[in-house]
Protein backbone atom coordinates (compact mmCIF):
# COMPACT_ATOMS: atom_id res chain seq x y z
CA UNK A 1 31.41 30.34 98.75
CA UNK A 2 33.56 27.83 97.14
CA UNK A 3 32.13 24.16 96.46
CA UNK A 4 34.70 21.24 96.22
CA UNK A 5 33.79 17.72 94.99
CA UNK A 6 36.38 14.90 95.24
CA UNK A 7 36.94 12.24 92.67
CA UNK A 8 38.47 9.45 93.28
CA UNK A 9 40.61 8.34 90.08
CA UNK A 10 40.96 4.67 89.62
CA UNK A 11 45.00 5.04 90.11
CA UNK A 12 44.33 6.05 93.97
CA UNK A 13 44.95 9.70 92.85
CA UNK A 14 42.30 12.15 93.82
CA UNK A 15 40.89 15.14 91.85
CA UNK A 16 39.78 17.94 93.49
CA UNK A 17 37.24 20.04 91.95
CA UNK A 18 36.71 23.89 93.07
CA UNK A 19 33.90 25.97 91.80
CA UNK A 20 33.55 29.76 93.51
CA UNK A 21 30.63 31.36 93.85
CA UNK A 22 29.89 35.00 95.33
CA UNK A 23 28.18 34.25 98.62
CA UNK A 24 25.15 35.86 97.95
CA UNK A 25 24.56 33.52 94.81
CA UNK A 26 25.56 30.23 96.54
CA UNK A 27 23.25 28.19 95.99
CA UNK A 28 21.34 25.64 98.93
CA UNK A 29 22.65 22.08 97.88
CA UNK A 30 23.54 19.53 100.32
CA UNK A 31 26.63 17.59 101.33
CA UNK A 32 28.15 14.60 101.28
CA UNK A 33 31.29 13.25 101.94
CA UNK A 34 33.01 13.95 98.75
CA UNK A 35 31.05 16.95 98.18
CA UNK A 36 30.83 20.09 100.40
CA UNK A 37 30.96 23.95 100.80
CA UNK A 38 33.03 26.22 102.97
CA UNK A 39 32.80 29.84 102.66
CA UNK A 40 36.23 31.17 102.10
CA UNK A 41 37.10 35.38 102.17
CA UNK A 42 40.02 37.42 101.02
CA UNK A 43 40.93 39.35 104.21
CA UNK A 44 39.91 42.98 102.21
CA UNK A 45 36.56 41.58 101.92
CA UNK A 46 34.43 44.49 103.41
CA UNK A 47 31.72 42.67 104.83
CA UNK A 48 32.72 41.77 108.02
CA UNK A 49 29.86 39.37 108.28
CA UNK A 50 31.47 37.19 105.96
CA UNK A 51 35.18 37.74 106.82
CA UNK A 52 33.71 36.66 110.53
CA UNK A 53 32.41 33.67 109.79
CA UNK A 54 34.78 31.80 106.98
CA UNK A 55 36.34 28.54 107.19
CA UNK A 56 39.22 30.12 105.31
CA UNK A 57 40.41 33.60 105.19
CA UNK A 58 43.32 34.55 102.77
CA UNK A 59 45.58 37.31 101.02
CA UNK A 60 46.92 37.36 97.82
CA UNK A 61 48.33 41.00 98.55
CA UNK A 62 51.86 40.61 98.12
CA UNK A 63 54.17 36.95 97.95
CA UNK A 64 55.82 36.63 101.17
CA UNK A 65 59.21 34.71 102.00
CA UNK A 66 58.82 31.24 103.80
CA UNK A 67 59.35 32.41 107.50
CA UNK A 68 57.61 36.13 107.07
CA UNK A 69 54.72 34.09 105.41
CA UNK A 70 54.19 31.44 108.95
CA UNK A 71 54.32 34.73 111.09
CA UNK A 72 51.71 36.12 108.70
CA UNK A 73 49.54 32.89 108.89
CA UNK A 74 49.95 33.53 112.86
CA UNK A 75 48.35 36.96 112.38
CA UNK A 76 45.55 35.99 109.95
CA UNK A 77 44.59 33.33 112.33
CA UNK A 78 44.87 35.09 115.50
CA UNK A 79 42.96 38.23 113.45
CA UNK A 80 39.67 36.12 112.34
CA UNK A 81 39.33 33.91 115.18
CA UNK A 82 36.24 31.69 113.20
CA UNK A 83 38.35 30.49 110.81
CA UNK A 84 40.35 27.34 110.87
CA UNK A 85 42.23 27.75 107.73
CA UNK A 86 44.40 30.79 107.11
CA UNK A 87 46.19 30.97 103.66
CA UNK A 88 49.27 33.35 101.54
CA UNK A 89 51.28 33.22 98.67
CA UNK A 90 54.89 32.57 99.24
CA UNK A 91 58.10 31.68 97.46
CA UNK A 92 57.75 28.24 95.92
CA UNK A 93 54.25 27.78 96.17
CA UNK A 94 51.20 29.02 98.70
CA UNK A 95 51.23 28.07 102.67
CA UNK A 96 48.25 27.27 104.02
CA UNK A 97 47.90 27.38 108.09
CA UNK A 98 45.68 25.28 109.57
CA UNK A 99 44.15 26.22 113.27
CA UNK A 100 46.08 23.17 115.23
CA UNK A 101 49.06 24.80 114.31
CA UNK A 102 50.48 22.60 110.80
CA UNK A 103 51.43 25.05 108.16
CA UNK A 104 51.75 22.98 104.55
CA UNK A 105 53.11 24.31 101.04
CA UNK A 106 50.87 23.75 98.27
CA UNK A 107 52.74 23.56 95.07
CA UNK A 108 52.60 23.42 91.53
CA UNK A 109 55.49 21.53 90.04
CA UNK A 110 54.45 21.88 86.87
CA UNK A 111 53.12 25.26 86.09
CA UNK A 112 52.11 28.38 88.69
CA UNK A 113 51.14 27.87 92.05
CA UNK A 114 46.99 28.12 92.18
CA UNK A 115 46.13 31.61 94.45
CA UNK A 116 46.07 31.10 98.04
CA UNK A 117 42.15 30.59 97.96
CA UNK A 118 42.51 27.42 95.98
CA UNK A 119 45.64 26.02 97.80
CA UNK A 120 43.74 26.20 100.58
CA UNK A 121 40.10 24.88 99.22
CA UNK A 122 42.15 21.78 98.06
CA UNK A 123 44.04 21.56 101.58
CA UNK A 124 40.25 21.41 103.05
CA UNK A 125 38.95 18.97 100.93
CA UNK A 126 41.94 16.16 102.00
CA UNK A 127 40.94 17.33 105.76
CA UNK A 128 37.22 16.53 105.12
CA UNK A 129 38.46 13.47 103.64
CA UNK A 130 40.09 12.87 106.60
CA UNK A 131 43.50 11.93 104.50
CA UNK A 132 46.89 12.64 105.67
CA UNK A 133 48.11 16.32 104.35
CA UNK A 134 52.31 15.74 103.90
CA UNK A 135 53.25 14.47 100.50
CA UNK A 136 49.66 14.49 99.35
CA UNK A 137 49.08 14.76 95.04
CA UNK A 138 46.14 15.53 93.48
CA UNK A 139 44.74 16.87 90.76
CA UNK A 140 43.11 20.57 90.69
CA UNK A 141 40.19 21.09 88.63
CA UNK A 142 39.06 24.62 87.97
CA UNK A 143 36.29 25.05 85.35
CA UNK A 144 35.98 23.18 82.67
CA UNK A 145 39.30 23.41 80.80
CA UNK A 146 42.17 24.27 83.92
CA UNK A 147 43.51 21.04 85.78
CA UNK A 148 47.13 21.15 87.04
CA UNK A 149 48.62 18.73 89.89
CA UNK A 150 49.44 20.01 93.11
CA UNK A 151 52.23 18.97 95.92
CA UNK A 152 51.20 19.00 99.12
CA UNK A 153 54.28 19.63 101.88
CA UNK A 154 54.81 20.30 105.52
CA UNK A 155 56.01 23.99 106.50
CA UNK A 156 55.87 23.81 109.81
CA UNK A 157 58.50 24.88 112.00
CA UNK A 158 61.93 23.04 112.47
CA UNK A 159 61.22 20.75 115.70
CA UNK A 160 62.71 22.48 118.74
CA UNK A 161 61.24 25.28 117.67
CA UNK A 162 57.56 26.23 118.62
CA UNK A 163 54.67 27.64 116.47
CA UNK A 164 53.79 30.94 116.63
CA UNK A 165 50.37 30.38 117.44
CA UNK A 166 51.46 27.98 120.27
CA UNK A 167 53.89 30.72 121.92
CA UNK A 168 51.24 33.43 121.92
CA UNK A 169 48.73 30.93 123.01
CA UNK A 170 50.96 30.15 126.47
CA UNK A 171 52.32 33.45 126.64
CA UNK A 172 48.14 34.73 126.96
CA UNK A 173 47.76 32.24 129.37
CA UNK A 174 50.59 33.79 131.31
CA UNK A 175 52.96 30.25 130.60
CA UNK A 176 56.17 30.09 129.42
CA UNK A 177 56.26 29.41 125.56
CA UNK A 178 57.93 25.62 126.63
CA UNK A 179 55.11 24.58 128.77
């Protein structure tokens, strides 16, 4: 289970707070709009129970190249079905897929790129928020003494040329991929 809280700085800048907990020891607190939970799962978890149900599902396995890494957010998301954020390390940063199709880069431009879980805890906190995702900033909190500021960036296809997701979405429905 991760946790996220949201601060909002006085300079308009928002710090995002993530706390992980095993599932099992989450514990029952409530929500509110700058506080919240999502259960997120590494895609080895074995407990399909929890894999099934996430919000996010991710891999940290190996660090994929930009266009390998969309085709592998297709697969993640077409693979667990429940969740609506799907999430990899890649070259320059982590890309986080997001069910409608978006794919974003979260960065680090000064210091390593947070794992894939994070990039995409902090990429679910500005969607709670209901805040627009390209050319976000904010500041990542992890315990008590790791805060770095992240980049966030659109990854999404060239125009012209369709998502993944969206091709094997018409192509199931027996369309072609234009329609």
């Amino acid at each position: 289970m991760v946790h996220t809280s949201v601060v909002r700085d006085t300079e308009a800048e928002l710090r995002v707070d993530v706390h992980r907990f095993p599932a099992a020891l989450a514990g029952e607190t409530g929500e509110s709009e700058d506080s919240f939970w999502h259960l997120a799962c590494d895609v080895e978890e074995p407990d399909t129970r929890l894999t099934e149900s996430a919000t996010v599902v991710c891999s940290a396995s190996k660090v994929f190249a930009p266009k390998e890494g969309r085709k592998g957010i297709a697969r993640l998301l077409d693979e667990f079905p429940g969740a609506r954020i799907a999430a990899l390390p890649c070259e320059g940063g982590c890309l986080v897929g997001l069910r409608d199709g978006r794919i974003m880069n979260v960065s680090a431009p000064h210091g390593p790129c947070p794992d894939p879980g994070t990039a995409a805890a902090a990429v679910y906190a500005f969607l709670r928020l209901g805040t627009p995702l390209d050319g976000a900033t904010l500041a990542l909190q992890q315990g008590p003494r790791r805060q770095q500021q992240l980049l966030i960036r659109s990854a999404s296809p060239p125009k012209g040329q369709p998502a993944a997701n969206r091709a094997r979405t018409s192509a199931a429905r027996g369309l072609p991929p234009s329609s």
